[in-house]
N, C-alpha and C. Protein backbone atom coordinates (compact mmCIF):
# COMPACT_ATOMS: atom_id res chain seq x y z
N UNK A 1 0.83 -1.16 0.00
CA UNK A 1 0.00 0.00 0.00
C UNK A 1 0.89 1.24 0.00
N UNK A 2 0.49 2.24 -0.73
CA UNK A 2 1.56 3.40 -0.98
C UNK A 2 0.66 4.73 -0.81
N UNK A 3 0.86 5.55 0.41
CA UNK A 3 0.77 6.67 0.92
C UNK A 3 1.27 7.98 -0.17
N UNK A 4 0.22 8.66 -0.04
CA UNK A 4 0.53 10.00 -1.16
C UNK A 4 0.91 10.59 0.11
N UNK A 5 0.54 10.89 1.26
CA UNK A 5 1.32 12.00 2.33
C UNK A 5 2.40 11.13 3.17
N UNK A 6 3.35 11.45 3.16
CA UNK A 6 4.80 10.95 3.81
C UNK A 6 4.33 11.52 5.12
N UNK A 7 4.10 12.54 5.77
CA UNK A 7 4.20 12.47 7.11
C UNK A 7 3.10 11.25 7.65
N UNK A 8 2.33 10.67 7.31
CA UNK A 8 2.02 9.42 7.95
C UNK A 8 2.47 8.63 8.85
N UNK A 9 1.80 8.39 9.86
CA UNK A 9 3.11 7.45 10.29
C UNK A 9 2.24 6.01 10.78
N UNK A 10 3.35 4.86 10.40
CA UNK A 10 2.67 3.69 9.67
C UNK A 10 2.10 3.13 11.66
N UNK A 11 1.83 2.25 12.14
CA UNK A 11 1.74 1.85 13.22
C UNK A 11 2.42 1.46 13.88
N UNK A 12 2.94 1.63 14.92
CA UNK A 12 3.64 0.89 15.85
C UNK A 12 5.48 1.60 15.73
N UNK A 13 5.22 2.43 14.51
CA UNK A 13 6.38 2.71 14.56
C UNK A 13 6.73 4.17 15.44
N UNK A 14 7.89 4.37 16.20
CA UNK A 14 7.95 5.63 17.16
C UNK A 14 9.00 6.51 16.99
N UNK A 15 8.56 7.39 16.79
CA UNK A 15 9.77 9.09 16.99
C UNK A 15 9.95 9.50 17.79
N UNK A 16 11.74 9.83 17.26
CA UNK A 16 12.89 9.57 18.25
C UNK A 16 12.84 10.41 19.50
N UNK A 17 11.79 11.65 19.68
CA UNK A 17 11.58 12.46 20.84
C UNK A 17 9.92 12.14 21.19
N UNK A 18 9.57 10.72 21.13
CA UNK A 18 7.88 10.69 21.08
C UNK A 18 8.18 9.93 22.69
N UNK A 19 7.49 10.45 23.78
CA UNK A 19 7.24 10.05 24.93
C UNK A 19 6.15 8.95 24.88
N UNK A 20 6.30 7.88 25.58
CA UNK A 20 5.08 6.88 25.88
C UNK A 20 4.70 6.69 26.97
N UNK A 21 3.63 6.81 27.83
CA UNK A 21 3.60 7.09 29.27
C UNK A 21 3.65 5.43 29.56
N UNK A 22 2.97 4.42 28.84
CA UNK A 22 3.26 3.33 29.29
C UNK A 22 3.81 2.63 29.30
N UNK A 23 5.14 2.87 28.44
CA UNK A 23 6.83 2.44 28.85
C UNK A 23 7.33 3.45 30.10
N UNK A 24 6.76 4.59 30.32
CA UNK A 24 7.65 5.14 31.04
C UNK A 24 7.12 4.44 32.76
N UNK A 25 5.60 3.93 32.70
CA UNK A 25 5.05 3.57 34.11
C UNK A 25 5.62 1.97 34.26
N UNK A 26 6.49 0.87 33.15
CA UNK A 26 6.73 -0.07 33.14
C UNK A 26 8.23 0.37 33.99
N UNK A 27 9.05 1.27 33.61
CA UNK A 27 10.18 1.62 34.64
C UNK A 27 9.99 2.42 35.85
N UNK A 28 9.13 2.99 35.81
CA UNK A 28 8.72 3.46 37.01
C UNK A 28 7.38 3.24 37.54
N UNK A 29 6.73 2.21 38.29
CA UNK A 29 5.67 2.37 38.54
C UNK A 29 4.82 3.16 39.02
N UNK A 30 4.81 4.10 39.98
CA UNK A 30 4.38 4.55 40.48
C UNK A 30 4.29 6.20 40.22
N UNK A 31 3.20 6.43 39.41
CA UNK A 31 3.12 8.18 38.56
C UNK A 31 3.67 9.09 39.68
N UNK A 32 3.25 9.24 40.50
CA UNK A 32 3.90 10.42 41.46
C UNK A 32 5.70 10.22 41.72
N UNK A 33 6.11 8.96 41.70
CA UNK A 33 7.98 9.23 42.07
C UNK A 33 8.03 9.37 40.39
N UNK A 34 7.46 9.09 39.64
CA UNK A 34 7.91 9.30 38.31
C UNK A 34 7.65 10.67 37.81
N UNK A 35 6.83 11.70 38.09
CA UNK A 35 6.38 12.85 37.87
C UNK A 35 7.84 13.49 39.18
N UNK A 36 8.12 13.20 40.07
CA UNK A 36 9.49 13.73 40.95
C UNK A 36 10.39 13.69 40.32
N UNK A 37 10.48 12.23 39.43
CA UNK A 37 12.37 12.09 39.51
C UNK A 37 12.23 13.11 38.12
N UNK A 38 11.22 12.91 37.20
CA UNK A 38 11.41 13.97 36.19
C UNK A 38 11.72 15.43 36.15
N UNK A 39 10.99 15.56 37.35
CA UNK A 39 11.17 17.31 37.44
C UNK A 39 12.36 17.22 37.59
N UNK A 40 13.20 16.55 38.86
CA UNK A 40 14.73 16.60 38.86
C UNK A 40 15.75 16.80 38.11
N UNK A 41 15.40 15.89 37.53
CA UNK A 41 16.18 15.81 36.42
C UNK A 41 15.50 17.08 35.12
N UNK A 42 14.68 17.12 35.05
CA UNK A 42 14.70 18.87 34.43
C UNK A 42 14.86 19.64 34.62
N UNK A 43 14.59 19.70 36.19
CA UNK A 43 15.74 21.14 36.37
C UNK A 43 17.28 20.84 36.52
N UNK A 44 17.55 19.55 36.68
CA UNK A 44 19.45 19.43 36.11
C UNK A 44 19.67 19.59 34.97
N UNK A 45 18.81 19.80 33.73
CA UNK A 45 19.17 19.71 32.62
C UNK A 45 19.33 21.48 31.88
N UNK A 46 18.14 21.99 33.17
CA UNK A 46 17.70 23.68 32.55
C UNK A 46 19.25 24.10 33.12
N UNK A 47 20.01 23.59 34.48
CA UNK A 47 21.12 24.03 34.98
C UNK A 47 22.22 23.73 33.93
N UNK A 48 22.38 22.71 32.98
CA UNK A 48 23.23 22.21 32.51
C UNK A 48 23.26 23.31 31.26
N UNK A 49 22.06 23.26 30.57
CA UNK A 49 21.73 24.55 29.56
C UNK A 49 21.95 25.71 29.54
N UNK A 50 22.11 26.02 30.90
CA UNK A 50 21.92 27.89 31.05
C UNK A 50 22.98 27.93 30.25
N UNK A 51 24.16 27.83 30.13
CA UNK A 51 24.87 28.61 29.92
C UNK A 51 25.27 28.21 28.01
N UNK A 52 25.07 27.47 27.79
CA UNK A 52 24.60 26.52 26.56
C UNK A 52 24.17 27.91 25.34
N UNK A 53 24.40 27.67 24.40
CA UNK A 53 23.35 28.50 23.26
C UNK A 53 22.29 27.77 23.00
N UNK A 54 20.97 28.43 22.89
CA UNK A 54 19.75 28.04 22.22
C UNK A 54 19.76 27.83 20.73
N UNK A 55 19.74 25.99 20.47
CA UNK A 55 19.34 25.98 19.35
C UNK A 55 17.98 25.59 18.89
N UNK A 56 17.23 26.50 17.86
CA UNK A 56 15.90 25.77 17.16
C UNK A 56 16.02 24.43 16.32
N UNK A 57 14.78 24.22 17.27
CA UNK A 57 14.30 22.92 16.50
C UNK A 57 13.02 22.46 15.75
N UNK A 58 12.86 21.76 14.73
CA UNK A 58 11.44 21.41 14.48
C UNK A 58 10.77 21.22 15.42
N UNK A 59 10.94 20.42 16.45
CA UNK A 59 9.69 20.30 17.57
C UNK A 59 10.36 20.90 19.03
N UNK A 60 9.79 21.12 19.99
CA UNK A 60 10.56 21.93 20.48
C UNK A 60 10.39 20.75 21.93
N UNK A 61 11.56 20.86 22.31
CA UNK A 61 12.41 19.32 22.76
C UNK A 61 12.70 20.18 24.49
N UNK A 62 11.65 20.11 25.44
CA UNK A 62 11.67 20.46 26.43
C UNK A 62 12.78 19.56 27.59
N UNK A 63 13.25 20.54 28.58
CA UNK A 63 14.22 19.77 29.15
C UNK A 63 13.11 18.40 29.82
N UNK A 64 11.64 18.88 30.32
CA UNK A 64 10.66 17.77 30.63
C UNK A 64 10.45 17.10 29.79
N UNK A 65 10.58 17.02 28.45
CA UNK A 65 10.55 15.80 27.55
C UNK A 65 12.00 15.27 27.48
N UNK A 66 13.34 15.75 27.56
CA UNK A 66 14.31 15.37 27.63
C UNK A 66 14.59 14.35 28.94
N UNK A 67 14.19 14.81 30.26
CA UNK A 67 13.95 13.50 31.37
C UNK A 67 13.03 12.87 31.04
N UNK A 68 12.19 12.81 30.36
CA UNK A 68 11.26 11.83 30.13
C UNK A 68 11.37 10.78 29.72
N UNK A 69 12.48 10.93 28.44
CA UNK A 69 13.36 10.26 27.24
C UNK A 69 13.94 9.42 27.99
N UNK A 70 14.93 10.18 28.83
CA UNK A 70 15.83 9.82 29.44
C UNK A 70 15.26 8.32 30.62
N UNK A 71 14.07 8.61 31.02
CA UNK A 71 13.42 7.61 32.01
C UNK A 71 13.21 6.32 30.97
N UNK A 72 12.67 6.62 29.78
CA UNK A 72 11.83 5.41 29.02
C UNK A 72 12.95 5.07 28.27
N UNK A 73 14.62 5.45 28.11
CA UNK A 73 15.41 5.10 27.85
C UNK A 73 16.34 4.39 29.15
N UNK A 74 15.96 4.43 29.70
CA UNK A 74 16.59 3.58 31.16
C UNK A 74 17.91 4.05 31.50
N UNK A 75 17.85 5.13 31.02
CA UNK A 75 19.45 5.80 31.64
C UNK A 75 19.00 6.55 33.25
N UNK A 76 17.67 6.65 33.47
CA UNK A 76 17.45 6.92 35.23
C UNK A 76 16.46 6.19 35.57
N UNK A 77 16.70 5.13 36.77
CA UNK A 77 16.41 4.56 37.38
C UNK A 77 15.84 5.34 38.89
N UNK A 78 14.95 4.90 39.23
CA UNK A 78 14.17 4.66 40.73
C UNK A 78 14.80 4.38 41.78
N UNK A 79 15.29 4.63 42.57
CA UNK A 79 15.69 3.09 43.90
C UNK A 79 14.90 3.23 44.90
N UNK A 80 14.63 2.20 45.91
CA UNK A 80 13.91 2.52 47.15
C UNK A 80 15.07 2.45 48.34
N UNK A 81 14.38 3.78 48.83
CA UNK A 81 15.35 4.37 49.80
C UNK A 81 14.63 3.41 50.91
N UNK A 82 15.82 3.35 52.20
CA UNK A 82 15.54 2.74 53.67
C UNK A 82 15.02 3.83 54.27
N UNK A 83 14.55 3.17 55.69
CA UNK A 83 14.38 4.26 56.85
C UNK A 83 15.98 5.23 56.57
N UNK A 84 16.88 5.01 57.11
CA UNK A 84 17.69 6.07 57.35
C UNK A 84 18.14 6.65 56.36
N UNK A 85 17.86 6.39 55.09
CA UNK A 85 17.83 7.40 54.09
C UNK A 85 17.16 8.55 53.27
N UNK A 86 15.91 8.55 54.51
CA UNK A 86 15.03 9.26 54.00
C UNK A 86 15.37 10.53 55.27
């Protein structure tokens, strides 16, 4: 079958800044530490940027979609803290 509009996009297939909330709740279960560790890590990323030049992009690639990535790419992990680490 052959598509006259190219931006189509066929099923199942995913772009490279497309967030999935239900890969991201398979590494993190629980929406609220997962809505935490994200912010964290977005504001480490707005710190990492400041001083950075702004470049444009076709879609505009928030440091909160950048931890997001980063979660459903398994480069940040969860841990459960003990009593004396809290």
């Amino acid at each position: 079958m052959t598509f006259l509009n190219s931006n189509i996009k066929k099923i199942g297939m995913k772009e490279k800044n497309e967030v999935n909330y239900d890969e991201l709740i398979k590494k993190i279960p629980n929406k609220y530490v997962l809505t935490i560790i994200a912010g964290k890590r977005a504001r480490e990323i707005d710190v990492e940027n400041a001083t950075k030049e702004v470049i444009k992009t076709e879609k505009k690639v928030t440091s909160v979609r950048k931890a997001l990535l980063e979660i459903s790419e398994g480069k940040i992990v969860a841990k459960e803290l003990n009593e004396d680490e809290e």
